[in-house]
Protein backbone atom coordinates (compact mmCIF):
# COMPACT_ATOMS: atom_id res chain seq x y z
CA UNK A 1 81.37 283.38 112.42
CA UNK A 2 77.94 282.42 111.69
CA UNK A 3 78.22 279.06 114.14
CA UNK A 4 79.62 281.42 117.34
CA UNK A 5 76.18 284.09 116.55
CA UNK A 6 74.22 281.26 116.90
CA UNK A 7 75.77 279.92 120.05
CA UNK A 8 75.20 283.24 121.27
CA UNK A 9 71.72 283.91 119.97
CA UNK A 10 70.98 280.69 121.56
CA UNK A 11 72.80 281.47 125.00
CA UNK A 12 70.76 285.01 124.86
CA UNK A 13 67.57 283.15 124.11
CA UNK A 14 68.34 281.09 127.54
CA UNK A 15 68.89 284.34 129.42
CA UNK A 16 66.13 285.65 128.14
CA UNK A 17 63.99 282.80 129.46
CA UNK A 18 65.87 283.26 132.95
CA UNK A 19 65.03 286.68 133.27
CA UNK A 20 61.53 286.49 132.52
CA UNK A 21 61.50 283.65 134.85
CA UNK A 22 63.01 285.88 137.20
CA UNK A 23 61.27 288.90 136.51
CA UNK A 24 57.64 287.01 136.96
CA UNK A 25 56.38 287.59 133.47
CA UNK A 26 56.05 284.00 132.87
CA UNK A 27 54.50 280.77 134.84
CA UNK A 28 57.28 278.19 135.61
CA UNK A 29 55.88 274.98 134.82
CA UNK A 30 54.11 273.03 137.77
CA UNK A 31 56.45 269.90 138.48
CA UNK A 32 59.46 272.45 138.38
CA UNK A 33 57.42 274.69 141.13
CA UNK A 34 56.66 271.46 143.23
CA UNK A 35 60.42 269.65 142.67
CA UNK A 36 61.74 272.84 143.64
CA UNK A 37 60.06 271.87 147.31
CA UNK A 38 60.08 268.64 146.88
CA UNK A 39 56.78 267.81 146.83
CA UNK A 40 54.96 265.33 144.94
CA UNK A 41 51.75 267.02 144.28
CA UNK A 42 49.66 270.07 145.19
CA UNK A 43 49.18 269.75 149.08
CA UNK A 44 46.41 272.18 149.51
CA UNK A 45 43.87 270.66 146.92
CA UNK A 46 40.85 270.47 149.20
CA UNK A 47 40.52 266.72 150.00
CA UNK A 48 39.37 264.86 153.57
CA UNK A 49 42.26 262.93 154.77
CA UNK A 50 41.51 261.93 158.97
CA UNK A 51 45.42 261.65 159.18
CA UNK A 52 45.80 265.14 158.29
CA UNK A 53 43.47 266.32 161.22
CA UNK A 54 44.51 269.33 163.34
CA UNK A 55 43.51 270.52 166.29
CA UNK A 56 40.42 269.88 167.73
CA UNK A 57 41.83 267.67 170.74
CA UNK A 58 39.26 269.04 172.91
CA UNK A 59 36.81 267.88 170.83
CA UNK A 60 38.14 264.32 170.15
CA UNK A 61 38.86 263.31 173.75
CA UNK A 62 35.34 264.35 174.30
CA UNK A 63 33.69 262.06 171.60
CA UNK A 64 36.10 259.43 172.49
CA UNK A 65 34.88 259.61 176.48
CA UNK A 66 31.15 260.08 175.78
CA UNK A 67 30.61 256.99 173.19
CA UNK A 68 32.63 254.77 175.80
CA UNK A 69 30.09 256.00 178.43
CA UNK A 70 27.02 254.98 175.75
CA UNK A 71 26.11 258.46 175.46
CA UNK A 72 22.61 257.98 172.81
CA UNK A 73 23.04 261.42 170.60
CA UNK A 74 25.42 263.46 170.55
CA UNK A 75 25.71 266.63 168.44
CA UNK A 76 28.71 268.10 166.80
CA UNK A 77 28.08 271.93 165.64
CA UNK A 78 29.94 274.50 163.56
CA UNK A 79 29.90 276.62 160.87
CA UNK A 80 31.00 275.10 157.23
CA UNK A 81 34.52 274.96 156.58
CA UNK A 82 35.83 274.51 159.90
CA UNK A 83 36.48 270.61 159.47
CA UNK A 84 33.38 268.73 161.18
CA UNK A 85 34.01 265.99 158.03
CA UNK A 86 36.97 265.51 158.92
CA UNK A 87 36.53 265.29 162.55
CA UNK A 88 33.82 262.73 161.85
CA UNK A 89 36.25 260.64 159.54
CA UNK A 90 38.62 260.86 162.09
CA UNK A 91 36.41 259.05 164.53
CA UNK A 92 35.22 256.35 162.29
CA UNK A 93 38.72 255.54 161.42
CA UNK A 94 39.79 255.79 165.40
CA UNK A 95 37.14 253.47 167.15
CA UNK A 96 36.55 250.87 164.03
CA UNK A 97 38.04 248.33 165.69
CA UNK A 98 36.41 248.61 168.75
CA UNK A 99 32.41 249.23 167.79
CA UNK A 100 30.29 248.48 164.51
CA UNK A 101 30.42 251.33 162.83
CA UNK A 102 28.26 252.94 160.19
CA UNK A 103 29.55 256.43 158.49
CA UNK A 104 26.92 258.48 156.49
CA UNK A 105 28.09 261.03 154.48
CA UNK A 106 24.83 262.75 154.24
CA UNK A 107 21.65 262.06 155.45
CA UNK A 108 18.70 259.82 153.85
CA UNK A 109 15.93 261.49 151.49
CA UNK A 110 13.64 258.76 153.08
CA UNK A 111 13.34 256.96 156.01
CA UNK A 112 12.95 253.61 153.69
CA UNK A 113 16.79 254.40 152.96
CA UNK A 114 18.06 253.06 155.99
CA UNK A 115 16.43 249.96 154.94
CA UNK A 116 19.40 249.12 152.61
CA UNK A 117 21.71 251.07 154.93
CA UNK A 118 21.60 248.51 158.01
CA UNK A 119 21.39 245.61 155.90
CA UNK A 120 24.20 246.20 153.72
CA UNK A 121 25.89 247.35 157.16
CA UNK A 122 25.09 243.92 159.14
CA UNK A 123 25.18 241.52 155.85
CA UNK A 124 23.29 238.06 156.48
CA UNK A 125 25.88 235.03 154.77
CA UNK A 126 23.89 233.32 152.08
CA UNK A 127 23.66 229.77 153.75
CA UNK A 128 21.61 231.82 156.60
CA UNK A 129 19.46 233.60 154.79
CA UNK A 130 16.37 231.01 155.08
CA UNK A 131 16.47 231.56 158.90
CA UNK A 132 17.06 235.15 158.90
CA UNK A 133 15.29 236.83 156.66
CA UNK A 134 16.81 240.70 155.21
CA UNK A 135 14.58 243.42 156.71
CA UNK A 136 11.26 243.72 154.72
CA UNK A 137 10.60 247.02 156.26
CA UNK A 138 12.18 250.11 158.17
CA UNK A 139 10.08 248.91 161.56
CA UNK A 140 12.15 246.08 161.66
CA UNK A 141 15.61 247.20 162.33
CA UNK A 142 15.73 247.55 165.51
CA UNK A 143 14.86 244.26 166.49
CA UNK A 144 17.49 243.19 163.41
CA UNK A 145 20.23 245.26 164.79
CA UNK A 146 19.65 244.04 168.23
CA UNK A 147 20.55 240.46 166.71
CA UNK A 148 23.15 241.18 165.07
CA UNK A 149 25.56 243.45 167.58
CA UNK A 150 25.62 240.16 169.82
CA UNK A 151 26.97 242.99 172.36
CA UNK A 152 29.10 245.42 170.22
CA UNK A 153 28.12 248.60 170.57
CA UNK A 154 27.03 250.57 167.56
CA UNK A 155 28.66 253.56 166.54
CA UNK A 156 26.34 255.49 163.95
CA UNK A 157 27.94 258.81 162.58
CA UNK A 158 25.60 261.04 160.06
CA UNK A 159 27.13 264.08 158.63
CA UNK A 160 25.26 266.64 156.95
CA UNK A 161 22.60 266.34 159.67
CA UNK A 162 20.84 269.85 158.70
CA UNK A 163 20.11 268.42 155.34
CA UNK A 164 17.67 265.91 156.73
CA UNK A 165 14.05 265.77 156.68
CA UNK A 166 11.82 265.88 159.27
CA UNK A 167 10.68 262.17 158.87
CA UNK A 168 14.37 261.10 158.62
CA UNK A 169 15.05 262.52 161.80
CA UNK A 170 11.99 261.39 163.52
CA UNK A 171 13.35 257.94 162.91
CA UNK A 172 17.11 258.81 164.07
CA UNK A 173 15.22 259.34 167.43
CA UNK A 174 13.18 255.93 167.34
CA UNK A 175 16.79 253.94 166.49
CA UNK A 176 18.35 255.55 169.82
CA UNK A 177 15.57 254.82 171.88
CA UNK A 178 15.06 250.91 170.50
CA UNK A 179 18.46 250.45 169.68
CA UNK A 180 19.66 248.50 172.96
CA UNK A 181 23.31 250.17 172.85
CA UNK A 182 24.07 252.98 170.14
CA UNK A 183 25.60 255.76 170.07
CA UNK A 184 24.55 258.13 167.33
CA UNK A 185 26.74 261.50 166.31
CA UNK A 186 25.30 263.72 164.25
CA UNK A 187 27.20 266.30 162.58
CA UNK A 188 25.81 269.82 161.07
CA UNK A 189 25.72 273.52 161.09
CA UNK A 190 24.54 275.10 164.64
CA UNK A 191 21.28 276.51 163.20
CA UNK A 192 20.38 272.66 162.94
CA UNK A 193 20.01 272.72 166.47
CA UNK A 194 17.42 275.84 166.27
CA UNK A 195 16.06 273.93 163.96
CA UNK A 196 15.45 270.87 166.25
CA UNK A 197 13.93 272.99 169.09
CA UNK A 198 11.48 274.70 167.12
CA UNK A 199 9.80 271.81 164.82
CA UNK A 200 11.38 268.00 166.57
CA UNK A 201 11.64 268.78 169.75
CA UNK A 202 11.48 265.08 170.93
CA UNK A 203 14.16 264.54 169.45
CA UNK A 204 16.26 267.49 170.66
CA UNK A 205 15.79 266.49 174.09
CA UNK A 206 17.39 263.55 173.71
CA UNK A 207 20.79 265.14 172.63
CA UNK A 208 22.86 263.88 175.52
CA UNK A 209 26.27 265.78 174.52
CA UNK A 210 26.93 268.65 172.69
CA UNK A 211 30.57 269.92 171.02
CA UNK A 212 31.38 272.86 169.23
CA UNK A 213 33.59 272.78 166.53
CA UNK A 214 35.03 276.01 165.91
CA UNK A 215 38.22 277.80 164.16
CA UNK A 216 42.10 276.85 164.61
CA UNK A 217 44.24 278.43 166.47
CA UNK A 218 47.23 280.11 165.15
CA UNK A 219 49.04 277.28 166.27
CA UNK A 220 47.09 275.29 164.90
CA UNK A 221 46.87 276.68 161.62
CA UNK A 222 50.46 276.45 161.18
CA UNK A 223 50.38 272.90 161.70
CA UNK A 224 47.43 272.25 159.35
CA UNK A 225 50.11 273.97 156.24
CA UNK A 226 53.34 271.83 157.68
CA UNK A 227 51.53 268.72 158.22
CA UNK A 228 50.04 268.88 154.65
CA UNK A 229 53.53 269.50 153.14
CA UNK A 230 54.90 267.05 154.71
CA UNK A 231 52.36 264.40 153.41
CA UNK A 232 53.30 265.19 150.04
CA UNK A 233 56.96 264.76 150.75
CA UNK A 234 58.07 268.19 152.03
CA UNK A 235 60.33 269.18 155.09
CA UNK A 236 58.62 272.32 156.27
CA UNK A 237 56.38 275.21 155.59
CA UNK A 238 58.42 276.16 153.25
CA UNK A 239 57.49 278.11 150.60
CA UNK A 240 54.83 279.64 153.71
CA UNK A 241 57.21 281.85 155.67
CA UNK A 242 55.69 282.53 158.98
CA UNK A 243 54.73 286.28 157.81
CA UNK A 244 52.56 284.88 155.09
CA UNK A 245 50.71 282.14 157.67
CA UNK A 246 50.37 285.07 159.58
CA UNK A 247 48.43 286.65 157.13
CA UNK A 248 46.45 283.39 156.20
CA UNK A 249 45.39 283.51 159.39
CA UNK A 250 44.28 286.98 159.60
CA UNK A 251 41.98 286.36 156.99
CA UNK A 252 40.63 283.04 157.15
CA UNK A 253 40.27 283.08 160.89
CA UNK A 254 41.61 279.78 161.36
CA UNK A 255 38.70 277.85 159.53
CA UNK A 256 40.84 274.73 157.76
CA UNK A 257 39.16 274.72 154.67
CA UNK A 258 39.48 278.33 154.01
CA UNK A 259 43.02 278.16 154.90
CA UNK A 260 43.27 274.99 152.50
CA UNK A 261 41.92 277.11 149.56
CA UNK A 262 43.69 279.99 150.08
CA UNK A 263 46.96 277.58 150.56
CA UNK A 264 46.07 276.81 147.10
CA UNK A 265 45.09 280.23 145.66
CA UNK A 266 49.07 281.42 146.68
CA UNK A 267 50.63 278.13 145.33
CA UNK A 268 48.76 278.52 142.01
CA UNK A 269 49.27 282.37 141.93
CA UNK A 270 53.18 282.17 142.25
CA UNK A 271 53.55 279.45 139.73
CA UNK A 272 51.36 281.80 137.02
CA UNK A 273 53.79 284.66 137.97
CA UNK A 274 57.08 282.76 137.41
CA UNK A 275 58.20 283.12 141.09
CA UNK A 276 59.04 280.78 144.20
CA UNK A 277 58.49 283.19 146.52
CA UNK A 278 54.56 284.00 148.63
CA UNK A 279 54.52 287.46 149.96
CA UNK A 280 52.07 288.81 151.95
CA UNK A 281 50.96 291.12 148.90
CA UNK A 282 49.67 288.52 147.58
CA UNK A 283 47.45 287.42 150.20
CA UNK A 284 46.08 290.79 149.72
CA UNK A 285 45.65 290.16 145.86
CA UNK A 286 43.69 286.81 147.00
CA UNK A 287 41.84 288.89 149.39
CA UNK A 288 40.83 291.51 146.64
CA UNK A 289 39.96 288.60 143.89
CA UNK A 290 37.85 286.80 146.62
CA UNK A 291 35.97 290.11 147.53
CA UNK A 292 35.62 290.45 144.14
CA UNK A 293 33.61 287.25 143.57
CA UNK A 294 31.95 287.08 147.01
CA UNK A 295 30.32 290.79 146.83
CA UNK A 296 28.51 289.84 143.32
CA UNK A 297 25.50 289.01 146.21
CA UNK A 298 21.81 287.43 144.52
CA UNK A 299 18.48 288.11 146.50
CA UNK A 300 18.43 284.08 146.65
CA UNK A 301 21.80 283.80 147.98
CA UNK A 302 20.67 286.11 150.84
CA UNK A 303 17.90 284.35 151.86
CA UNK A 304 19.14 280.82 151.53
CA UNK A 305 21.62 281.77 154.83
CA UNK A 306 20.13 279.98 158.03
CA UNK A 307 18.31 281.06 160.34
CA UNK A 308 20.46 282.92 162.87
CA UNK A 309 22.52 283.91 159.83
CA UNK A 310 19.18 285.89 158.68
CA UNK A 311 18.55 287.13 162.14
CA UNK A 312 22.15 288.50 162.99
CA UNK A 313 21.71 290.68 160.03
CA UNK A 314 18.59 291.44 160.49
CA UNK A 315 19.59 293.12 163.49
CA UNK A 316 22.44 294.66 162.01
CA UNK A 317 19.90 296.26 159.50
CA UNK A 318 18.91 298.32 162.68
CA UNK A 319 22.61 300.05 163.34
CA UNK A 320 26.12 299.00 164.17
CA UNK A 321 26.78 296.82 166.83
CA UNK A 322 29.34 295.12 168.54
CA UNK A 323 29.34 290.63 169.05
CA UNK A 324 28.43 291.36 172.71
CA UNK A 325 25.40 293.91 171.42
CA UNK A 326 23.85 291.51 169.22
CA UNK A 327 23.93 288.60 171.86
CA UNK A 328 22.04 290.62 173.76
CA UNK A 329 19.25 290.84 171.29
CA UNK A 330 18.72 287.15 170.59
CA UNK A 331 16.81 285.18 173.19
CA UNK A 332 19.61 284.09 175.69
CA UNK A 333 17.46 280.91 177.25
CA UNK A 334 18.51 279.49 173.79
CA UNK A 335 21.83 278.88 175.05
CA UNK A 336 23.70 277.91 178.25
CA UNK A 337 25.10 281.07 179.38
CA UNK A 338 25.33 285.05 177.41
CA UNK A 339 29.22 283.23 177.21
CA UNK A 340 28.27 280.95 174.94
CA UNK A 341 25.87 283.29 173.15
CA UNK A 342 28.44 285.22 172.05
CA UNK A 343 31.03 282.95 171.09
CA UNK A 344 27.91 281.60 168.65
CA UNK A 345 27.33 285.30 167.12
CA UNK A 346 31.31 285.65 167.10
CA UNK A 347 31.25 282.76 165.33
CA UNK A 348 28.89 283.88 162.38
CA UNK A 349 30.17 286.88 162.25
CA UNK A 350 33.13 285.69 161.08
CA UNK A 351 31.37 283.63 158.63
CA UNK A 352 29.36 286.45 157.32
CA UNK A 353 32.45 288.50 157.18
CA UNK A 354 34.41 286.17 154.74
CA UNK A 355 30.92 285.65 152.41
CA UNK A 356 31.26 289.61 151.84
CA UNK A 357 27.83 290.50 153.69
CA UNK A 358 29.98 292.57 156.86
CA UNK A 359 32.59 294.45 157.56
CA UNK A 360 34.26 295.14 160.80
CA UNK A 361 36.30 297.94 162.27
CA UNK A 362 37.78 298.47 165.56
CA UNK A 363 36.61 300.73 168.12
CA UNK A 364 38.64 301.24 170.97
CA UNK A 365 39.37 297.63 172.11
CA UNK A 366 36.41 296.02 170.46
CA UNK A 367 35.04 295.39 167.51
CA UNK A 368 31.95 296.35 165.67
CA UNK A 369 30.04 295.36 162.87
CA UNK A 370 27.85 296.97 159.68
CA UNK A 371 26.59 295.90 156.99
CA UNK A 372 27.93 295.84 153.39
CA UNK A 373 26.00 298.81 151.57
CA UNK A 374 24.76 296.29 148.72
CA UNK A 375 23.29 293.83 151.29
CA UNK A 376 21.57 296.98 153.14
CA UNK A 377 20.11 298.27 149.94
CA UNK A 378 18.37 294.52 149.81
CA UNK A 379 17.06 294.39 153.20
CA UNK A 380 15.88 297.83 152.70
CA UNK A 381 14.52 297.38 148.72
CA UNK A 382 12.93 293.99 149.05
C-alpha cells in the first residue's frame, strides 16, 4: 500500500513538473530548448561571422568592381548596427587571395602606429634583414610598401573610421597618394563624412567611391534568422514563424544587429517561461523592456549623438515634421540630390526612433515625427 502511494506521489510529482512546464511557470533548461530544434548553440549571440552575411549584394559587387578598377578611397557609410563589420570582413576574406591585404579593426591613436602595422603586415625574413632594414619611421612606408608589393595591389580596409584622429587621417591620405597601387576602404558612420568636409577636406576630395550601407529588407531579414539557424545545425526558422519575423522586422527595421539581439531576447525569454513557442506578444514585451531601458536618457548621452543626429533633433525641437520636411531644412549641396537627402534623414530617424529619443505616427500616407517629451524638456531646460 505504502510502495503503490509512492509510485503515485512520484508519477504526480512528474505531472506536476509537466504542467508547469506546460503552463510556463518554469524555464526548461537550455540544451533541452536548443535539442528540441536541433541546434547546437544559441544562434543569435551577436558575433561577426562573413559567411553569415546577408544582403547587401549591391554593395559587394560594387566594392568588388571598384578595387579591381584601383579605385584610391573608397567610403562605406551607415548607421551602427546595420552590418558595415561584417561587410568589411566579408571583403577581406573574398579578395585575400588575390591582393595583400591589411584589415584594421579600428583605427590608430597615432600615426607612429602604422609603423608596426605595415611591418608586421610585409615581414622582412631574418637572413634579409641586413639589406633591408624594418622602417625606422612612419615617412618611410611608402617607399617600403612600394618594395614589397612587387606588383600586388594593396587592399587596406579600416573600420571604425569616425574614431580616428585628425593626424591619423591626414596620413591615410598621404599612403593613397604615395602608395603606387592601393586601394583603401574605410568604413564608419555617415556623419564621418560631415566630418571630413568640414575639418580634412583634402582628404575628402579624394574619396573616389562612395556606398551606403543601409537596413535589410524583409527578405532579407528572413534570411539573416534561417541562415543563422542553420549554421548551428537547424533546418529552418523554426521556432520564428513568419508572423513573429514579421514583427522583428517591424521593429528593428531591418538593421542585422538589432534583429540579432532581439533574435536573442525571444530565444532567452521563452526558455525563462518554460515554453517552445515565440508569439508576437512577446515581441511586444521586448519592445516594452527595451523602451524601458532606452528612455532612462542622460544629458551626456544626448549630446554624445553626431552631428546630424544633434541637428535632426534640433529641428524637431521647432515642431513636427515629416522625413521629407526636415531634408528640406539641412543644406541640400551636402548631398547629391534632395533623394538622397532624405533617404540619409530616413535613415536616422529610424535610428533615433529605436534609441527612444522619437516617436512616429502616421498621417495620411506619411509619416511624421516628434520628439519624446523627456528629450524636449532637455533641449528646452539645458
Amino acid at each position: 500500500m505504502g510502495d503503490d502511494s509512492d509510485v503515485n506521489q512520484n508519477e504526480s510529482n512528474e505531472h506536476s513538473r509537466e504542467v508547469n512546464v506546460n503552463s510556463r511557470e518554469h524555464p526548461i533548461d537550455y540544451k533541452k530548448w536548443f535539442d528540441k530544434f536541433e541546434w547546437t548553440r544559441n544562434p543569435f549571440v551577436l558575433s561577426v561571422d562573413p559567411k553569415l552575411l546577408v544582403g547587401y549584394e549591391e554593395q559587394t559587387s560594387k566594392l568588388l568592381e571598384y578595387m579591381d578598377e584601383g579605385r584610391r578611397i573608397i567610403l562605406l557609410k551607415g548607421p551602427t548596427g546595420s552590418g558595415k563589420t561584417t561587410l568589411m570582413r566579408w571583403i577581406e576574406e573574398r579578395v585575400r587571395k588575390k591582393y595583400k591585404v591589411i584589415f584594421l579593426a579600428k583605427p590608430p591613436t597615432t600615426p607612429d602606429e602604422f609603423v608596426e602595422i605595415f611591418q608586421s603586415a610585409f615581414p622582412t625574413p631574418w637572413f634579409l634583414r641586413p639589406f633591408i632594414p624594418n622602417i625606422k619611421n612612419i615617412y618611410q612606408i611608402p617607399d617600403f610598401v612600394n618594395k614589397k608589393l612587387s606588383g600586388k595591389r594593396l587592399v587596406l580596409l579600416i573600420d571604425e573610421i569616425h574614431e580616428a584622429p585628425t593626424s591619423v587621417l591626414e596620413w591615410i591620405r598621404v599612403f593613397s597618394d604615395q602608395i603606387n597601387d592601393a586601394v583603401i576602404i574605410l568604413s564608419g558612420l555617415p556623419s564621418f563624412e560631415m566630418m571630413l568636409k568640414e575639418k580634412l577636406e583634402t582628404l575628402e576630395k579624394r574619396i573616389t567611391a562612395r556606398i551606403d550601407v543601409l537596413s535589410l529588407t524583409k527578405e532579407n531579414t528572413r534570411e539573416l534568422i534561417e541562415k543563422r539557424i542553420k549554421s548551428v545545425g537547424g533546418r529552418d526558422t523554426s521556432p520564428f514563424t513568419d508572423e513573429v519575423i514579421e514583427k522583428i522586422f517591424e521593429r528593428t527595421n531591418g538593421f542585422p544587429r538589432d534583429v540579432l539581439k532581439t533574435c536573442e531576447y525571444l530565444v532567452e525569454k521563452a526558455i525563462a517561461k518554460g515554453t517552445f513557442t515565440l508569439s508576437a506578444d512577446m515581441i511586444k514585451e521586448v519592445t516594452s523592456e527595451k523602451k524601458k531601458e532606452k528612455y532612462n536618457i542622460s544629458y551626456e548621452v544626448l549630446y554624445n549623438l553626431s552631428p546630424r543626429q544633434q541637428e535632426i533633433i534640433e529641428i524637431l525641437a521647432k515642431g513636427d515634421m515629416t522625413p521629407g520636411q526636415i531634408a528640406n531644412s539641412l543644406d541640400l549641396t551636402e548631398y547629391k540630390s534632395r533623394q538622397h537627402a532624405v533617404r540619409s534623414v530616413n535613415n536616422i530617424l529610424q535610428r533615433l526612433t529605436q534609441e527612444g529619443y522619437i516617436e512616429r505616427r502616421r498621417v495620411g500616407k506619411a509619416f511624421v515625427y516628434t520628439l519624446m517629451p523627456k528629450i524636449r524638456n532637455m533641449l528646452v531646460n539645458r
